[in-house]
C-alpha atoms as a PDB file:
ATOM      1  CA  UNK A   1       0.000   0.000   0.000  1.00  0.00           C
ATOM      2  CA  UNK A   2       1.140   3.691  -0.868  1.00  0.00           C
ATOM      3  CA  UNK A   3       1.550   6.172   1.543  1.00  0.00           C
ATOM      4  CA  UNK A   4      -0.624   8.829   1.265  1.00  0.00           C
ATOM      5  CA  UNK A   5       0.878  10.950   4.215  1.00  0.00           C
ATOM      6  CA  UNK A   6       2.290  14.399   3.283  1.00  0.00           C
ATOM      7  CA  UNK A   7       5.669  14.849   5.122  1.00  0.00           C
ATOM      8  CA  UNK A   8       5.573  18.430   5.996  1.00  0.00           C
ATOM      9  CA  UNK A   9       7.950  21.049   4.833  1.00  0.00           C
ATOM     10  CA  UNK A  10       9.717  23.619   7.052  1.00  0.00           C
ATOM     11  CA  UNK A  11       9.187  26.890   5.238  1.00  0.00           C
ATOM     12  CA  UNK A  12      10.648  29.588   6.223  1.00  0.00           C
ATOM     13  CA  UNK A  13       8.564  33.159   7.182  1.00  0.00           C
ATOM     14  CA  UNK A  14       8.917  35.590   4.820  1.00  0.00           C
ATOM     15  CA  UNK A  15       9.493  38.094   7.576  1.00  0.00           C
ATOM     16  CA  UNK A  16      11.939  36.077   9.388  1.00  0.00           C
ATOM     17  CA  UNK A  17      14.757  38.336  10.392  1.00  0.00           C
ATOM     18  CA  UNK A  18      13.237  41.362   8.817  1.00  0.00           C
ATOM     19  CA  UNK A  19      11.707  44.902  10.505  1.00  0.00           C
ATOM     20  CA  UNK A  20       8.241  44.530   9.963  1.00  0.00           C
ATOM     21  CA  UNK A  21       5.752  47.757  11.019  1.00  0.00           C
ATOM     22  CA  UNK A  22       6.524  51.044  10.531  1.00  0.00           C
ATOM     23  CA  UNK A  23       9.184  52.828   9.295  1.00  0.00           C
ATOM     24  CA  UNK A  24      10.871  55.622  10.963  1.00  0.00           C
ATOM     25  CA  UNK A  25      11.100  58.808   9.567  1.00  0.00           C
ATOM     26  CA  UNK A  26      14.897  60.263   8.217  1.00  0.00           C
ATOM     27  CA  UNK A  27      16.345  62.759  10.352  1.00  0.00           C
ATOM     28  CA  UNK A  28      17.571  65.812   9.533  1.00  0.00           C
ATOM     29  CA  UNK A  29      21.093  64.967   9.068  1.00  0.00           C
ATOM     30  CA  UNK A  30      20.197  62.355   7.235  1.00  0.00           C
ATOM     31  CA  UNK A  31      18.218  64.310   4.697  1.00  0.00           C
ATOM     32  CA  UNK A  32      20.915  67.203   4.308  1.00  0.00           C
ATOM     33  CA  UNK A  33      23.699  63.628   3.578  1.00  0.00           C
ATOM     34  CA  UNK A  34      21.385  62.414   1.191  1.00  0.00           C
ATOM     35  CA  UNK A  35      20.701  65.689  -0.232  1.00  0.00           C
ATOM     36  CA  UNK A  36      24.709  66.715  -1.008  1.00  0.00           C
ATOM     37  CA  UNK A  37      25.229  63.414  -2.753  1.00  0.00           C
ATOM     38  CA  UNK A  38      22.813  64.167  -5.084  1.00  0.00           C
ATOM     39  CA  UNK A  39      24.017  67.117  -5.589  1.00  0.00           C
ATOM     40  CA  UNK A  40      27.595  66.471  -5.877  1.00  0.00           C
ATOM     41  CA  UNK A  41      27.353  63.608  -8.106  1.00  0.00           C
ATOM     42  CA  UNK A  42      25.303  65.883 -10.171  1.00  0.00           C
ATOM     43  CA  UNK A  43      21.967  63.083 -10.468  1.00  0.00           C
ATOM     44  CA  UNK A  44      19.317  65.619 -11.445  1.00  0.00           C
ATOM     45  CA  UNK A  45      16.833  62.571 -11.714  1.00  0.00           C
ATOM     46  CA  UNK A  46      17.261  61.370  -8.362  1.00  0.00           C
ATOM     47  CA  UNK A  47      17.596  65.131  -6.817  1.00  0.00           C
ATOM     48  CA  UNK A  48      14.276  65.921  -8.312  1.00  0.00           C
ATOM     49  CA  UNK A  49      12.500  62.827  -7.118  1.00  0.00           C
ATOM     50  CA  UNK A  50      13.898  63.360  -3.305  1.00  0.00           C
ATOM     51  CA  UNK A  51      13.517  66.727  -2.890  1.00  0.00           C
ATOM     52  CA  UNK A  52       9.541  65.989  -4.398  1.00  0.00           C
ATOM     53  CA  UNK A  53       9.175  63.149  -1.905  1.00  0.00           C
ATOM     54  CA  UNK A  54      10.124  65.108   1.357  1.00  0.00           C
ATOM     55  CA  UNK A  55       7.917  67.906   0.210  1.00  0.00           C
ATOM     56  CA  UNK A  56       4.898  66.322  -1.040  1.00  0.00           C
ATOM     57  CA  UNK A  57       4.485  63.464   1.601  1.00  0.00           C
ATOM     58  CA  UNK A  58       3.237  61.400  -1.067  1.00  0.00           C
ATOM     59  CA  UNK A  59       2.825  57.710  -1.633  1.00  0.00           C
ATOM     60  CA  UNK A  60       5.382  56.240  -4.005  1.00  0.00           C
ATOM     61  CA  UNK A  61       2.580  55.527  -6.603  1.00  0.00           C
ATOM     62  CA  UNK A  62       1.255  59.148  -6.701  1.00  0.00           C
ATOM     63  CA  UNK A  63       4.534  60.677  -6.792  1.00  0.00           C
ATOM     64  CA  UNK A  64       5.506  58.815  -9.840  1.00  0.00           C
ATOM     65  CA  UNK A  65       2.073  59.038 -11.246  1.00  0.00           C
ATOM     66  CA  UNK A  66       2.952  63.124 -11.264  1.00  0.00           C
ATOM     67  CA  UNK A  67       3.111  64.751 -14.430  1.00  0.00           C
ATOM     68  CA  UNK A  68       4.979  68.002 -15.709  1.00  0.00           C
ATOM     69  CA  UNK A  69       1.281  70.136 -15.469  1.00  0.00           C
ATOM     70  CA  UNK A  70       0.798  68.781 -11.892  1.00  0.00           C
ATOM     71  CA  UNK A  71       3.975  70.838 -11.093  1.00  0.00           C
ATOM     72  CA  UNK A  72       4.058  73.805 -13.538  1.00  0.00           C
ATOM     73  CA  UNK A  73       2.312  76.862 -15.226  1.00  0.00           C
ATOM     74  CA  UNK A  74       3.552  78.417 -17.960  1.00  0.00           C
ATOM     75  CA  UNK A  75       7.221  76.892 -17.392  1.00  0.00           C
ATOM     76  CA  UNK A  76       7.493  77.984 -13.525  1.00  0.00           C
ATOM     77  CA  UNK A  77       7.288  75.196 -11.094  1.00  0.00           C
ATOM     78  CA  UNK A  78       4.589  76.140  -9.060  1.00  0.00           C
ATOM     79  CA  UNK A  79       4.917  76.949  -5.063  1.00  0.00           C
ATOM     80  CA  UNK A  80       1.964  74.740  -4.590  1.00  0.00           C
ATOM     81  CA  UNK A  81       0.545  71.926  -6.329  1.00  0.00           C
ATOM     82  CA  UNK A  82      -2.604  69.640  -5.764  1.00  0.00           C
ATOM     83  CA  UNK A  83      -3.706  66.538  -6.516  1.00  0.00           C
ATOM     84  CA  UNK A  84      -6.085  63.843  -5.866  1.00  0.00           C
ATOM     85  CA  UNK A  85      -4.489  60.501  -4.326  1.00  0.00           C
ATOM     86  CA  UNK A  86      -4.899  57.011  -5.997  1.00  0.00           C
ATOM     87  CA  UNK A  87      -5.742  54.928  -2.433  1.00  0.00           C
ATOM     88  CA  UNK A  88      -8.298  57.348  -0.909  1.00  0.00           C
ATOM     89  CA  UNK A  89      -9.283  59.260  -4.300  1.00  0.00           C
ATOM     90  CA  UNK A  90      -8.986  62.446  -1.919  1.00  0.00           C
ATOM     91  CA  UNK A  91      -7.250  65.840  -3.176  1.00  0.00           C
ATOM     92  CA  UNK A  92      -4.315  66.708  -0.995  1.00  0.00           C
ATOM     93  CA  UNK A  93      -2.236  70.227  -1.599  1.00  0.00           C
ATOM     94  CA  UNK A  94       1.286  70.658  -0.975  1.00  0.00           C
ATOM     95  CA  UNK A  95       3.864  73.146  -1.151  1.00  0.00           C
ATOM     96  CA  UNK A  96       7.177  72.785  -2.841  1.00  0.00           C
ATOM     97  CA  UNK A  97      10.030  74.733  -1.531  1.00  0.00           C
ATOM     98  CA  UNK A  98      12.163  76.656  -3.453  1.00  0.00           C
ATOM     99  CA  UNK A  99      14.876  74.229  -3.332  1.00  0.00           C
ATOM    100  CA  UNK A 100      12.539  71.189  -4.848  1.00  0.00           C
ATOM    101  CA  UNK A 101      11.078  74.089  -7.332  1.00  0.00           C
ATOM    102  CA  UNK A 102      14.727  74.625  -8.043  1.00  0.00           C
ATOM    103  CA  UNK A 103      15.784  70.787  -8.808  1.00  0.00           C
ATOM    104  CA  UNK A 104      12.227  69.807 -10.038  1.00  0.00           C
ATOM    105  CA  UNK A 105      12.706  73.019 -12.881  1.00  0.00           C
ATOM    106  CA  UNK A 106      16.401  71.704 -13.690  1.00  0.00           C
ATOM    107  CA  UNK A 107      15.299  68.325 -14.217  1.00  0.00           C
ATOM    108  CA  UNK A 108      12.036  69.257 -16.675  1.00  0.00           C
ATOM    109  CA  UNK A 109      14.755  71.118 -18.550  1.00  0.00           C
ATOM    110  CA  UNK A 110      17.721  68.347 -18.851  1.00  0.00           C
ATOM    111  CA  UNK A 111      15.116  66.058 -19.581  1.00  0.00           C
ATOM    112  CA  UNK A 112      13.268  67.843 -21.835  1.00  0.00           C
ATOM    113  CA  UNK A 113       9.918  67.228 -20.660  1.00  0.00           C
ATOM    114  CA  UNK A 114       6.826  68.578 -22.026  1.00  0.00           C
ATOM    115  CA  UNK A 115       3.323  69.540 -19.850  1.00  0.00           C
ATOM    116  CA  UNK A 116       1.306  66.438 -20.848  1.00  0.00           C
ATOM    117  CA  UNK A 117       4.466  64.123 -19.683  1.00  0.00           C
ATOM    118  CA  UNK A 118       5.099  62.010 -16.656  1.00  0.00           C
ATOM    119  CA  UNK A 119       7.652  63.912 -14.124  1.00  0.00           C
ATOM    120  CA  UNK A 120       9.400  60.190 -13.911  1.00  0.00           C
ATOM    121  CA  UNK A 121       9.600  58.780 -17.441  1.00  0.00           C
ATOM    122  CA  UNK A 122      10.502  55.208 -17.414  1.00  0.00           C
ATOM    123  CA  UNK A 123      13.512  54.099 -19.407  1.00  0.00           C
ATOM    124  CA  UNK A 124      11.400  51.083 -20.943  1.00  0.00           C
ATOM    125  CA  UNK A 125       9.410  52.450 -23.732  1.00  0.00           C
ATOM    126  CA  UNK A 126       6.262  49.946 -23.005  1.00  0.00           C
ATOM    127  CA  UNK A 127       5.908  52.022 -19.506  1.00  0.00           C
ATOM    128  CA  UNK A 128       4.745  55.252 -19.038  1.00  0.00           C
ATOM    129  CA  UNK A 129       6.442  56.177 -15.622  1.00  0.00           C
ATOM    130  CA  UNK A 130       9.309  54.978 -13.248  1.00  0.00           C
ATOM    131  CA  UNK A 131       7.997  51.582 -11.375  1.00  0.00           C
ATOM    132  CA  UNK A 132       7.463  52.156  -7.520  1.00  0.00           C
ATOM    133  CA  UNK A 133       9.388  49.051  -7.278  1.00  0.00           C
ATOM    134  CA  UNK A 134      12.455  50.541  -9.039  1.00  0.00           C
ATOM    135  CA  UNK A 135      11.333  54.086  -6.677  1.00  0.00           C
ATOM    136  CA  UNK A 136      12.117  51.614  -4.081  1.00  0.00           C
ATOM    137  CA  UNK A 137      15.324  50.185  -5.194  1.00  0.00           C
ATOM    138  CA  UNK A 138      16.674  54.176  -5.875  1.00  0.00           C
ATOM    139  CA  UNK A 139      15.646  55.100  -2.741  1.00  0.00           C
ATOM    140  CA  UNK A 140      17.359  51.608  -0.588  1.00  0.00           C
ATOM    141  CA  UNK A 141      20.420  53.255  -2.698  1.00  0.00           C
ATOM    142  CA  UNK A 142      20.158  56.762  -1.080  1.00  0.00           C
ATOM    143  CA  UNK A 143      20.064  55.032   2.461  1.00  0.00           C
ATOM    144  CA  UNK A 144      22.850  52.699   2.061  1.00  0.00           C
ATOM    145  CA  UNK A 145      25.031  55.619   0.331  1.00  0.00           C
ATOM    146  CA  UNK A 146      24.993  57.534   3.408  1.00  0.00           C
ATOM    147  CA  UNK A 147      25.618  54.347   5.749  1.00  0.00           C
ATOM    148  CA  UNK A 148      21.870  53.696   6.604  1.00  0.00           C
ATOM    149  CA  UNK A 149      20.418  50.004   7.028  1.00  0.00           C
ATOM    150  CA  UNK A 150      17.541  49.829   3.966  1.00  0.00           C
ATOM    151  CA  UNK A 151      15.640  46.966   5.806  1.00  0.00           C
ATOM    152  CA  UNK A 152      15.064  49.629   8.337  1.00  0.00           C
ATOM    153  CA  UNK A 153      13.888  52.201   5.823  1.00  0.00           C
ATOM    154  CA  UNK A 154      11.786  52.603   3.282  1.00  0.00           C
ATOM    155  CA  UNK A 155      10.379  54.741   0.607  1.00  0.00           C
ATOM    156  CA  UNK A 156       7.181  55.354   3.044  1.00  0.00           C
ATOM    157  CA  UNK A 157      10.163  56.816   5.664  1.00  0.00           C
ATOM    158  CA  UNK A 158      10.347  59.523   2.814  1.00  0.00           C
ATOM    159  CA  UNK A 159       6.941  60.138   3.004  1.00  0.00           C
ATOM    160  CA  UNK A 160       6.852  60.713   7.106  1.00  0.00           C
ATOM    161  CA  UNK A 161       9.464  63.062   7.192  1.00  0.00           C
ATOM    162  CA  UNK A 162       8.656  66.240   6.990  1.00  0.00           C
ATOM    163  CA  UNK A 163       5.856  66.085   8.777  1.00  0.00           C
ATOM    164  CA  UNK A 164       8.252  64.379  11.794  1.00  0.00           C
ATOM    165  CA  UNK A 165      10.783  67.201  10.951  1.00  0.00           C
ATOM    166  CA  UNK A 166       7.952  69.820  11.559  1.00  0.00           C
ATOM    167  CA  UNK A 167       6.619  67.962  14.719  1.00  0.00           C
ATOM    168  CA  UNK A 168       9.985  67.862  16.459  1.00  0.00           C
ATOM    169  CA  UNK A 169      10.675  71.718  15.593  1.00  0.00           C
ATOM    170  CA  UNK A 170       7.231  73.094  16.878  1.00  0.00           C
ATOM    171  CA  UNK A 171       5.855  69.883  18.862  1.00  0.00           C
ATOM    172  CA  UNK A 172       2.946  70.659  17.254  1.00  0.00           C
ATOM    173  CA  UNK A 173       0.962  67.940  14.985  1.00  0.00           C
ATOM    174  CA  UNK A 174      -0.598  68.855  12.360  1.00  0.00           C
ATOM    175  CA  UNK A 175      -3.029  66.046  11.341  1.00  0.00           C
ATOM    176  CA  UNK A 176      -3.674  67.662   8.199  1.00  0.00           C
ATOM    177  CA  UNK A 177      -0.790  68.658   6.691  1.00  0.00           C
ATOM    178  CA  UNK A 178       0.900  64.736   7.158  1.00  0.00           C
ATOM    179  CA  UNK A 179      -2.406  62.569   5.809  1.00  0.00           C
END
């Protein structure tokens, strides 16, 4: 007689040995170290996209869904931008400093952008926009560049930071302005 008994496997967790929860939000420092090596290595692209990120506090797939007109009038990056989100279909407004209008404007320019394209082209001509999983793999390379453990980070730490950078400068929350 066969047997019929399954022997059973040990799998192992997919979370084993891995942060799971939330990620913490950068700290300053960590923003300004990030921040020069963009700049010094000259990576308009990337510069753009971080500066953006902090800023906006938007989810990965809204940030790369932007596109040129989200950002600009009549060539000017605009001081404040709005759109409506992709998870909660809600409009959320957010003002761009004048250092993100500054890289955002340089990077429309090298890359010769017009209004009706995205702000994150993809390289691969059958996509319209950067992936949020290769957002995710630029972004693990910002952290480890500046000595910073990627497991522990995360492209949503980019979206809690200014709001945590606000909170510990005034200790005041401001529910709206994070959400």
């Amino acid at each position: 007689m066969k047997d019929d008994s399954v022997t059973a496997v040990a799998r192992k967790p997919w979370n084993k040995g891995k942060i799971v929860g939330q990620k913490p939000p950068l700290k300053q420092q960590d923003v300004w170290a990030i921040r020069i090596r963009l700049q010094m290595s000259n990576q308009v692209r990337e510069l753009a996209m971080f500066n953006l990120a902090i800023d906006s506090k938007l989810r990965s797939c809204d940030l790369l869904a932007l596109r040129v007109q989200d950002v600009t009038r009549g060539g000017h990056v605009l001081k404040r931008a709005m759109i409506i989100q992709q998870k909660t279909h809600h409009p959320v407004q957010f003002e761009l400093t004048s250092q993100t209008r500054e890289a955002v404007g340089k990077w429309i320019q090298h890359a010769g952008l017009a209004e009706s394209d995205y702000l994150f082209p993809s390289r691969i001509k059958c996509r319209p926009h950067l992936s949020t999983r290769q957002y995710a793999r630029i972004v693990d390379s910002w952290f480890t560049a500046i000595g910073l453990d990627p497991s522990e980070y995360g492209t949503h730490s980019l979206r809690r930071t200014k709001a945590a950078l606000i909170y510990r400068r005034t200790k005041i929350f401001e529910w709206y302005s994070c959400c």
